[in-house]
C-alpha atoms as a PDB file:
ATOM      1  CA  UNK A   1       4.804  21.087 -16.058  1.00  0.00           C
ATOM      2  CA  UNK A   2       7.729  19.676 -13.928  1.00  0.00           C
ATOM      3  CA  UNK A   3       9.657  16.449 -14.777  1.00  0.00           C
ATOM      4  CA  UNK A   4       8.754  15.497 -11.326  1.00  0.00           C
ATOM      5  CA  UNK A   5       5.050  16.087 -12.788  1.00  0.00           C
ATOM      6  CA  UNK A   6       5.277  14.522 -15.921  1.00  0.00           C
ATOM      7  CA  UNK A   7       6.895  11.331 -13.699  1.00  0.00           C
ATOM      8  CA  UNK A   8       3.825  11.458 -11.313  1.00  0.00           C
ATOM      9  CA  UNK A   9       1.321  12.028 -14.204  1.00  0.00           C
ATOM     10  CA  UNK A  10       3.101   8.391 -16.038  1.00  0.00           C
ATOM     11  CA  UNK A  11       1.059   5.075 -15.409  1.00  0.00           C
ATOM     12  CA  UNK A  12       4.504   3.226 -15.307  1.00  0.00           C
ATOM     13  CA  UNK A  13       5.777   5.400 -12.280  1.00  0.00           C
ATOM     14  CA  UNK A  14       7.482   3.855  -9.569  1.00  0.00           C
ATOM     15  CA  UNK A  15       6.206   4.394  -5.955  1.00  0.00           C
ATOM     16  CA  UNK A  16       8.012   3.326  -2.718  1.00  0.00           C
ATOM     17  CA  UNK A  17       6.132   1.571  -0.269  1.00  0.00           C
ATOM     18  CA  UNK A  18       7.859   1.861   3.144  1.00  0.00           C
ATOM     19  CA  UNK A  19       6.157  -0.555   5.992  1.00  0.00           C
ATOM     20  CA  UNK A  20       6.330  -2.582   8.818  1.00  0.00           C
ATOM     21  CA  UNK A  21       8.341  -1.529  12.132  1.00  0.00           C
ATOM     22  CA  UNK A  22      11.473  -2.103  10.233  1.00  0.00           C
ATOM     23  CA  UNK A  23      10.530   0.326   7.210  1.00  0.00           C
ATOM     24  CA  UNK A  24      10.870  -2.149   4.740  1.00  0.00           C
ATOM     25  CA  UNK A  25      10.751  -0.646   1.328  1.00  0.00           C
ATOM     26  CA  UNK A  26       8.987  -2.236  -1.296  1.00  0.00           C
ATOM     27  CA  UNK A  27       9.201  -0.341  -5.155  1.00  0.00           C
ATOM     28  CA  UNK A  28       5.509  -1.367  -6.813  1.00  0.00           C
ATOM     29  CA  UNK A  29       3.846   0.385 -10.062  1.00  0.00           C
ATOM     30  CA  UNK A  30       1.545   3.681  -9.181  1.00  0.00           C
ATOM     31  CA  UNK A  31      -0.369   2.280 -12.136  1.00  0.00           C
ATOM     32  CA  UNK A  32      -0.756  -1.119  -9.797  1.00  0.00           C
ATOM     33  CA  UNK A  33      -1.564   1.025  -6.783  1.00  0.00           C
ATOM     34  CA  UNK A  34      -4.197   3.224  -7.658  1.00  0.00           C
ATOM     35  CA  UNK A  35      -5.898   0.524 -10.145  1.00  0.00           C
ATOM     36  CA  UNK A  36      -8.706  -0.197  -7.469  1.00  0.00           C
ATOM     37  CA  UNK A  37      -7.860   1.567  -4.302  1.00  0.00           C
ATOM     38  CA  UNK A  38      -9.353   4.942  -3.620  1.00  0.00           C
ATOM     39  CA  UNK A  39      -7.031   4.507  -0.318  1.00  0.00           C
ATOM     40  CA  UNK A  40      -3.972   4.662  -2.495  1.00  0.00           C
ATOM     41  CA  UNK A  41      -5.232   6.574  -5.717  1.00  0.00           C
ATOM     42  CA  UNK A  42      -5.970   9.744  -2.850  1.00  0.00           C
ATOM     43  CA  UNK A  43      -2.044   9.167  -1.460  1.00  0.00           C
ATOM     44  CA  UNK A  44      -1.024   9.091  -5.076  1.00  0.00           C
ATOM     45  CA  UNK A  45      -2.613  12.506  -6.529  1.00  0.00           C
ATOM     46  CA  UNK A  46      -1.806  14.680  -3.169  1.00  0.00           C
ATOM     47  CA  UNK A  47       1.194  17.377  -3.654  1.00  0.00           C
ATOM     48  CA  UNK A  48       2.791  16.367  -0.916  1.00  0.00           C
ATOM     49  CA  UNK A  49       3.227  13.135  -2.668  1.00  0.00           C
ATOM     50  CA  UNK A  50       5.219  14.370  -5.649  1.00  0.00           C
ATOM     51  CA  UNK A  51       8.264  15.189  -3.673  1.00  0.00           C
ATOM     52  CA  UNK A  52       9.462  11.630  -2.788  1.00  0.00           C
ATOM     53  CA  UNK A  53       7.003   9.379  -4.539  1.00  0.00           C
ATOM     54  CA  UNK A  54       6.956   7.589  -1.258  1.00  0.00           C
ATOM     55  CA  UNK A  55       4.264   6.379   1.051  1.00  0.00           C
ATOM     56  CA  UNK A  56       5.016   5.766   4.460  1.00  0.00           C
ATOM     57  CA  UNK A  57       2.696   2.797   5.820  1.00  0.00           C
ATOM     58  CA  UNK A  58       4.610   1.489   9.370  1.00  0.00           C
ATOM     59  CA  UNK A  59       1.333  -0.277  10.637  1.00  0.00           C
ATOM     60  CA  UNK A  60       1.147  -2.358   7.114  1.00  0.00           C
ATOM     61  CA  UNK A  61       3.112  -5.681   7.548  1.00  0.00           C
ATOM     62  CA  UNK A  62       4.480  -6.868   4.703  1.00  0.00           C
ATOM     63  CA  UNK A  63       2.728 -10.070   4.272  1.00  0.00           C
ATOM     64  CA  UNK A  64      -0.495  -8.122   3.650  1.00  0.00           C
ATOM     65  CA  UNK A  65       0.863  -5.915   1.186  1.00  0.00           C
ATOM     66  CA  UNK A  66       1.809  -9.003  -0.742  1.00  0.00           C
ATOM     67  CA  UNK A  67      -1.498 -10.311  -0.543  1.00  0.00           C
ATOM     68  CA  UNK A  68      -2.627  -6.732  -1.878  1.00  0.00           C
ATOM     69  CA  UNK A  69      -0.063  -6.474  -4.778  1.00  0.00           C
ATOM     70  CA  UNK A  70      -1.113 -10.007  -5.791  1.00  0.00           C
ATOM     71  CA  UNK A  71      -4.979  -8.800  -5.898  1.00  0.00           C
ATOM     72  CA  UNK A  72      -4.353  -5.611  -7.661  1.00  0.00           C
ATOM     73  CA  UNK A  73      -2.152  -7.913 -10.066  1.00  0.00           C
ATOM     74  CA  UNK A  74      -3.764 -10.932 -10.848  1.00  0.00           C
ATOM     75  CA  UNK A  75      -7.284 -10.866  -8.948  1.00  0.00           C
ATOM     76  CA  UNK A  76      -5.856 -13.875  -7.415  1.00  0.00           C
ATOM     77  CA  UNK A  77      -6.527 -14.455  -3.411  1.00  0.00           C
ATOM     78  CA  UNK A  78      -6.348 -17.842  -0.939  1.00  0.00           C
ATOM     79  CA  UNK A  79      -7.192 -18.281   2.752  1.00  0.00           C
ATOM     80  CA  UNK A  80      -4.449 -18.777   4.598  1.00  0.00           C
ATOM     81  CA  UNK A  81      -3.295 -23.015   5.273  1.00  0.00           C
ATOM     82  CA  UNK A  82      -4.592 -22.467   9.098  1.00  0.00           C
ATOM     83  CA  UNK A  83      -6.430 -19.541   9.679  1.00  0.00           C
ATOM     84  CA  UNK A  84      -5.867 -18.164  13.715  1.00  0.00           C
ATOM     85  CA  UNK A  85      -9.449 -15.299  14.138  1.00  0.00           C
ATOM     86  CA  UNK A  86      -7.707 -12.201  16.024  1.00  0.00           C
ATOM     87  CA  UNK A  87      -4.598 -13.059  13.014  1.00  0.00           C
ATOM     88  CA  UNK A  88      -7.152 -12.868  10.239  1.00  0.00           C
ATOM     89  CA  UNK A  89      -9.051 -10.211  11.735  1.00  0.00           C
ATOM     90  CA  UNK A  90      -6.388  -7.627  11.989  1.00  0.00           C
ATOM     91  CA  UNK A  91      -5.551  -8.594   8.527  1.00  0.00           C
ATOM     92  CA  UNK A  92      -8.927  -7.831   7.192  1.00  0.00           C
ATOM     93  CA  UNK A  93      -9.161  -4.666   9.228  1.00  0.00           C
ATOM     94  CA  UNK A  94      -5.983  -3.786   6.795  1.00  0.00           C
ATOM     95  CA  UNK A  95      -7.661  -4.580   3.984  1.00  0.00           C
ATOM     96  CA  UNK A  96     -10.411  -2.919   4.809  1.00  0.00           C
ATOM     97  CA  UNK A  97      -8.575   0.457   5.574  1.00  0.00           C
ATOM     98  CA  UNK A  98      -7.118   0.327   2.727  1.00  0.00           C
ATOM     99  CA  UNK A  99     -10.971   0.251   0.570  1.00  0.00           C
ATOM    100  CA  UNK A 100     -10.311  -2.311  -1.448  1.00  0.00           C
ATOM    101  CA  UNK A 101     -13.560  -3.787  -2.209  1.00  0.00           C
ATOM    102  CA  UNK A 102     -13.601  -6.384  -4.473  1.00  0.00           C
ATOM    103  CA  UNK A 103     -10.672  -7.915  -2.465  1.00  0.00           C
ATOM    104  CA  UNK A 104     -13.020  -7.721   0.576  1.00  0.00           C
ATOM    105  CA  UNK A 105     -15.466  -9.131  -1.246  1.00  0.00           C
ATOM    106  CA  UNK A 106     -13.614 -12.178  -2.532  1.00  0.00           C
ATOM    107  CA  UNK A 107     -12.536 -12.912   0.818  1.00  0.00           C
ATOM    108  CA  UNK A 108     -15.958 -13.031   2.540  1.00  0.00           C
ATOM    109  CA  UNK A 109     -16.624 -15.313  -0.575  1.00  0.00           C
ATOM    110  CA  UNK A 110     -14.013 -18.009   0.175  1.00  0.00           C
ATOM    111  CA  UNK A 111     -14.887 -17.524   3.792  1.00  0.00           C
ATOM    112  CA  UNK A 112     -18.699 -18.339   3.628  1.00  0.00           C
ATOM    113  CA  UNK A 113     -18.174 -21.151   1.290  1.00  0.00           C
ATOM    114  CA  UNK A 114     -15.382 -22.803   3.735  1.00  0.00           C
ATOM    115  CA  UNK A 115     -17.562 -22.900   6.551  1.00  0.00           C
ATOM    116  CA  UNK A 116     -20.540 -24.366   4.450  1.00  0.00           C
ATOM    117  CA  UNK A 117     -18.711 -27.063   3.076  1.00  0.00           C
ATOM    118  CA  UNK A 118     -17.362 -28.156   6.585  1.00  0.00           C
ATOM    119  CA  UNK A 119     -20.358 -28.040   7.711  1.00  0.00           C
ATOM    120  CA  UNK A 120     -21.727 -30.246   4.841  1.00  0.00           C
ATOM    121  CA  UNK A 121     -18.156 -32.510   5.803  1.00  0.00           C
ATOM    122  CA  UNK A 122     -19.091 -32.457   9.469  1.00  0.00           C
ATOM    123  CA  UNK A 123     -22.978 -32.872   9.411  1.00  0.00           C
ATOM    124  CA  UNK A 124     -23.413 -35.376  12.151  1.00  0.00           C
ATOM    125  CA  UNK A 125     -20.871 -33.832  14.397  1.00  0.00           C
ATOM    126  CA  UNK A 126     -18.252 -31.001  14.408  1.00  0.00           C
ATOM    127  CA  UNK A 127     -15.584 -31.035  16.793  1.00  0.00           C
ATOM    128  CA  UNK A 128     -14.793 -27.405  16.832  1.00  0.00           C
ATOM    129  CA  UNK A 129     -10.903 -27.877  17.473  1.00  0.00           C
ATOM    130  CA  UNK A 130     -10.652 -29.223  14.194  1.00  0.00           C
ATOM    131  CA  UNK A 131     -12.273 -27.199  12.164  1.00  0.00           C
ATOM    132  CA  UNK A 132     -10.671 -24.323   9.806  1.00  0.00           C
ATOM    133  CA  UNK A 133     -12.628 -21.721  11.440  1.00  0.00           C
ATOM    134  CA  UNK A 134     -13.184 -22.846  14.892  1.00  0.00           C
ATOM    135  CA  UNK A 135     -16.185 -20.137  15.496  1.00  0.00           C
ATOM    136  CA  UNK A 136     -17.714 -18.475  12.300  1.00  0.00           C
ATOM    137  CA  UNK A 137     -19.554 -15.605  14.572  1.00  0.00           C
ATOM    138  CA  UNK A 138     -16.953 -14.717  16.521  1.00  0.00           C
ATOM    139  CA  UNK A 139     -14.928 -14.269  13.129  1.00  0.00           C
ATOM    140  CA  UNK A 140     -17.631 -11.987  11.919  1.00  0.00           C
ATOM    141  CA  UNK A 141     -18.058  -9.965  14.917  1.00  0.00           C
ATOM    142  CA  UNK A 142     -14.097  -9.609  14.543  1.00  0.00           C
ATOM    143  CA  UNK A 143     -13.992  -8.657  11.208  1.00  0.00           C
ATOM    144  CA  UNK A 144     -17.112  -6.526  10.959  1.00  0.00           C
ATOM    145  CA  UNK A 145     -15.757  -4.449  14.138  1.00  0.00           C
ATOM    146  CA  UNK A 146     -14.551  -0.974  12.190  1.00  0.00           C
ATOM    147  CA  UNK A 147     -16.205  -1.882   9.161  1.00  0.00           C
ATOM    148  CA  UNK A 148     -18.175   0.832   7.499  1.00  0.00           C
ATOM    149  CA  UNK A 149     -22.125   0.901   7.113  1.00  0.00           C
ATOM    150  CA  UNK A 150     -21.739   0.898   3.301  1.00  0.00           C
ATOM    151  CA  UNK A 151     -19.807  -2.930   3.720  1.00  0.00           C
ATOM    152  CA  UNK A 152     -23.283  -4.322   5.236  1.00  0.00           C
ATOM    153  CA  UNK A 153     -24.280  -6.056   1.991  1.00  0.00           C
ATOM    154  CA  UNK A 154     -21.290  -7.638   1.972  1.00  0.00           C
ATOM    155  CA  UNK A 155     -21.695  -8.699   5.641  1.00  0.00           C
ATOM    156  CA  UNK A 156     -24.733 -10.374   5.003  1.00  0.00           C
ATOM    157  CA  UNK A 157     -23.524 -12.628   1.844  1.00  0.00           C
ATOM    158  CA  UNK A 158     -21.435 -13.960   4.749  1.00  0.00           C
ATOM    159  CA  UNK A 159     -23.418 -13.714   7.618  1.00  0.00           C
ATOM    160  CA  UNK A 160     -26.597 -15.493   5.749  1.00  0.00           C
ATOM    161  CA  UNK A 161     -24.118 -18.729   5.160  1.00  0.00           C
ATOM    162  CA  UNK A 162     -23.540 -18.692   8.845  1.00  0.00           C
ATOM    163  CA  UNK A 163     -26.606 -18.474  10.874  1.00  0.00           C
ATOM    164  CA  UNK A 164     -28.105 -21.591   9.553  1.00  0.00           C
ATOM    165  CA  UNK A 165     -25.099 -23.542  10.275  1.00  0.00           C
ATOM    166  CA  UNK A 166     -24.379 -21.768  13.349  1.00  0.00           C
ATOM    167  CA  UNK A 167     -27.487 -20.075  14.781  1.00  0.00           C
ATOM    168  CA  UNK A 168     -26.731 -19.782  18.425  1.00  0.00           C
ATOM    169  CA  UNK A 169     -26.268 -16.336  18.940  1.00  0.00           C
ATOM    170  CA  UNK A 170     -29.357 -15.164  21.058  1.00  0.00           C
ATOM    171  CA  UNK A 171     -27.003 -14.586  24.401  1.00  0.00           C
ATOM    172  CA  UNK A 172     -24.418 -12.852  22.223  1.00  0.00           C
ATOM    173  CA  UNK A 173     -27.139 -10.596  20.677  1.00  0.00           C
ATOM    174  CA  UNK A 174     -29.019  -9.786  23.942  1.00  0.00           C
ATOM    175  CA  UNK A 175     -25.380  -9.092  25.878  1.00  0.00           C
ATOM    176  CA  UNK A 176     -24.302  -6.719  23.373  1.00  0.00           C
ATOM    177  CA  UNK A 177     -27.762  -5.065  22.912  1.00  0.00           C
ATOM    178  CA  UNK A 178     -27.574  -4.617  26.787  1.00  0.00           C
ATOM    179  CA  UNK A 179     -24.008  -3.589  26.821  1.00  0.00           C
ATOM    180  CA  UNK A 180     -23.046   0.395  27.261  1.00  0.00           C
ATOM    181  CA  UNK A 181     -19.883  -0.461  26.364  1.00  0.00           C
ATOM    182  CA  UNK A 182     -18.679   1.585  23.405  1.00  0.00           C
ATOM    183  CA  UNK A 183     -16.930  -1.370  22.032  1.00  0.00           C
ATOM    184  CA  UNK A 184     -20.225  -2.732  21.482  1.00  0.00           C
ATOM    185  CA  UNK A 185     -20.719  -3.594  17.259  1.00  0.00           C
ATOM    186  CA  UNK A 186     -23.734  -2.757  16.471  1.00  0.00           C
ATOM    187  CA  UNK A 187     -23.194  -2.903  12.742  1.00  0.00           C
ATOM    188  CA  UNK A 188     -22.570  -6.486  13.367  1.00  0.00           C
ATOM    189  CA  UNK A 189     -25.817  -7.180  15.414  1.00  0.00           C
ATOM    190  CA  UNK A 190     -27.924  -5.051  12.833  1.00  0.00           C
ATOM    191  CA  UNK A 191     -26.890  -7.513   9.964  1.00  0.00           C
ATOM    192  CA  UNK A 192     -27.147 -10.334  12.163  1.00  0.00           C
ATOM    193  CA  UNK A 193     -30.721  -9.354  13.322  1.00  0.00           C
ATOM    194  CA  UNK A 194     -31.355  -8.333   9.742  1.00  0.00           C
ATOM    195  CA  UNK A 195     -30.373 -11.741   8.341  1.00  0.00           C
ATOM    196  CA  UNK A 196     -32.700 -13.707  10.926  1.00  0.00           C
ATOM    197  CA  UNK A 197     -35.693 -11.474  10.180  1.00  0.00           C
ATOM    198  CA  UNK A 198     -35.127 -12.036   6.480  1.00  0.00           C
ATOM    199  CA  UNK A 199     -35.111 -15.616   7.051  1.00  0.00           C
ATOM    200  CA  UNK A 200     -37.842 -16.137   9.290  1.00  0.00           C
ATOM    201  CA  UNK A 201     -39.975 -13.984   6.833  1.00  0.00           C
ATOM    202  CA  UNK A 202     -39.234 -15.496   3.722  1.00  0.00           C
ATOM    203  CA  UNK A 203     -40.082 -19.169   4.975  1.00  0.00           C
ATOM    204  CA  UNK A 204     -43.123 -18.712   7.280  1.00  0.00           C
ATOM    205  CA  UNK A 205     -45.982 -16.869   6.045  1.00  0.00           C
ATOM    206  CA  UNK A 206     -48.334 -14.218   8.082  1.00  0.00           C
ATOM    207  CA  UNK A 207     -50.797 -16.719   9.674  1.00  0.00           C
ATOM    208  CA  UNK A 208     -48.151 -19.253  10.552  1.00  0.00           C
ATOM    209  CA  UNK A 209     -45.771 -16.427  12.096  1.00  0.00           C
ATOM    210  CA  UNK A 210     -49.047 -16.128  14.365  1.00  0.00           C
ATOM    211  CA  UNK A 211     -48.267 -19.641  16.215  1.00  0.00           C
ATOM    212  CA  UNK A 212     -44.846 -18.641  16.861  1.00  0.00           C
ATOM    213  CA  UNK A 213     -44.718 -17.373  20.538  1.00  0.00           C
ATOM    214  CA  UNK A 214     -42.479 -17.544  23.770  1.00  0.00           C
ATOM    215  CA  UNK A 215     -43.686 -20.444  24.729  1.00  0.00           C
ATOM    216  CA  UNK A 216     -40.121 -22.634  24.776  1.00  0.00           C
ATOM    217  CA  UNK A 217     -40.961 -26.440  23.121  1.00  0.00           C
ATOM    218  CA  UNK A 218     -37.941 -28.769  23.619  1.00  0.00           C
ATOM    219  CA  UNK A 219     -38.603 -30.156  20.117  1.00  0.00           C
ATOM    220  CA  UNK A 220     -37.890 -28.681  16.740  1.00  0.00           C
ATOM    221  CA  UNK A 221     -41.817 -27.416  15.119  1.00  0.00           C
ATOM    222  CA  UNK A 222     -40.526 -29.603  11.769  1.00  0.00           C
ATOM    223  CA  UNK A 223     -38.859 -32.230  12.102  1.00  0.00           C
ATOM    224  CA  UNK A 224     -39.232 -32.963  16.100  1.00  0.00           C
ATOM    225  CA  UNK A 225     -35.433 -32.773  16.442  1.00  0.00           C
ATOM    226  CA  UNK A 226     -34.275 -32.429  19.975  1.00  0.00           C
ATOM    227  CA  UNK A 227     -33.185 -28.315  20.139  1.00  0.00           C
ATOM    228  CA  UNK A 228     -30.068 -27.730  21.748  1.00  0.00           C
ATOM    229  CA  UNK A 229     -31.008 -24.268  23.002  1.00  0.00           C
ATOM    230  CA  UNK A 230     -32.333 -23.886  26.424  1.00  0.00           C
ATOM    231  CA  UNK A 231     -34.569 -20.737  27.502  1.00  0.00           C
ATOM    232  CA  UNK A 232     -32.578 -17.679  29.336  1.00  0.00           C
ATOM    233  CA  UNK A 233     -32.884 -16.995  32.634  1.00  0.00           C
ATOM    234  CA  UNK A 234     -35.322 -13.974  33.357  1.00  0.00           C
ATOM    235  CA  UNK A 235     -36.847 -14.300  30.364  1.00  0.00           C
ATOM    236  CA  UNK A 236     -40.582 -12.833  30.213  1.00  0.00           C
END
């Protein structure tokens, strides 16, 4: 074996990171690296590697790879102050290439449990300019866009805290479902179609499901609230 080997085989070598359009270089741990990312534990083992112990990354910006090396770290992660949804979403899109899913995870955590709680704040009237995430399911269609079929159950631990708060997506569902585009997620709709079913069979039984029809009322069934959606156009 090589010194170069027997440098590559050691937990405590040091690995260059070069990203950004300016090819910042950042020195971090291969032992830090490959701790929970298959993304950078494949980089890490290939021959190729061995020659430079370098990893060139110019679409990475540099404030994500902080965020990384503080996960792979301390397991320690916070939403950004203000959080802008195409920002966010290319930032999760990073995180998502690079397969690290427990950090994915904790930040669909944090997420849901924002929006809940100001919704809970909010109850009797959100002004959506105000709020951290001014529209949860446009964040989720953002961030689910390019995720993999394997991420679904995490999807739906986020999209399930949504659609009671915000449930209005029957226009987005239908235009997407109608769409040829091939932009069109259908990951996304599948776990947001899979997250109403779930919901609507877990709190009505058989028989009841039996009353529920076309028919549009202008009432909620419950409580008799006034419903803010209105029927579609066309519709059978």
């Amino acid at each position: 074996m090589s010194d170069k080997d027997i440098k590559m085989t050691s937990p405590s070598a040091e690995v260059t990171i070069r990203m950004g359009e300016d090819g910042q270089n950042y020195p971090v741990s291969r032992e830090v690296l490959i701790k929970e990312s298959q993304f950078f534990s494949t980089f890490c083992t290939k021959p190729a590697f061995k020659e430079e112990l370098a990893l060139e990354l110019p679409e990475l910006e540099p404030e994500t790879f902080n965020v990384v090396l503080k996960w792979l770290q301390e397991h320690s992660y916070t939403l950004p102050e203000n959080l802008d949804i195409d920002d966010f979403t290319k930032f999760y899109k990073s995180i998502a290439a690079m397969n690290l899913q427990s950090l994915k995870a904790e930040i669909l955590e944090q997420l849901g449990d924002k929006i809940v709680a100001e919704h809970e704040t909010n109850a009797d009237g959100m002004d959506r300019d105000s709020l951290y995430i001014s529209d949860p399911l446009d964040l989720f269609y953002g961030i689910t866009y390019g995720s993999k079929v394997a991420d679904r159950l995490l999807l739906r631990k986020l999209v399930d805290k949504i659609l009671p708060i915000w449930g209005h997506v029957g226009e987005q569902i239908l235009g997407l479902a109608l769409s040829t585009s091939p932009d069109s997620d259908n990951l996304a709709n599948a776990v947001v179609i899979d997250s109403f079913q779930e919901m609507l069979w877990t709190n009505i039984c058989i028989d009841c499901r039996k009353t529920l029809h076309p028919e549009p009322k202008t009432e909620c069934r419950l409580c008799n609230k006034k419903l803010p959606y209105e029927r579609r156009e066309g519709w059978p």
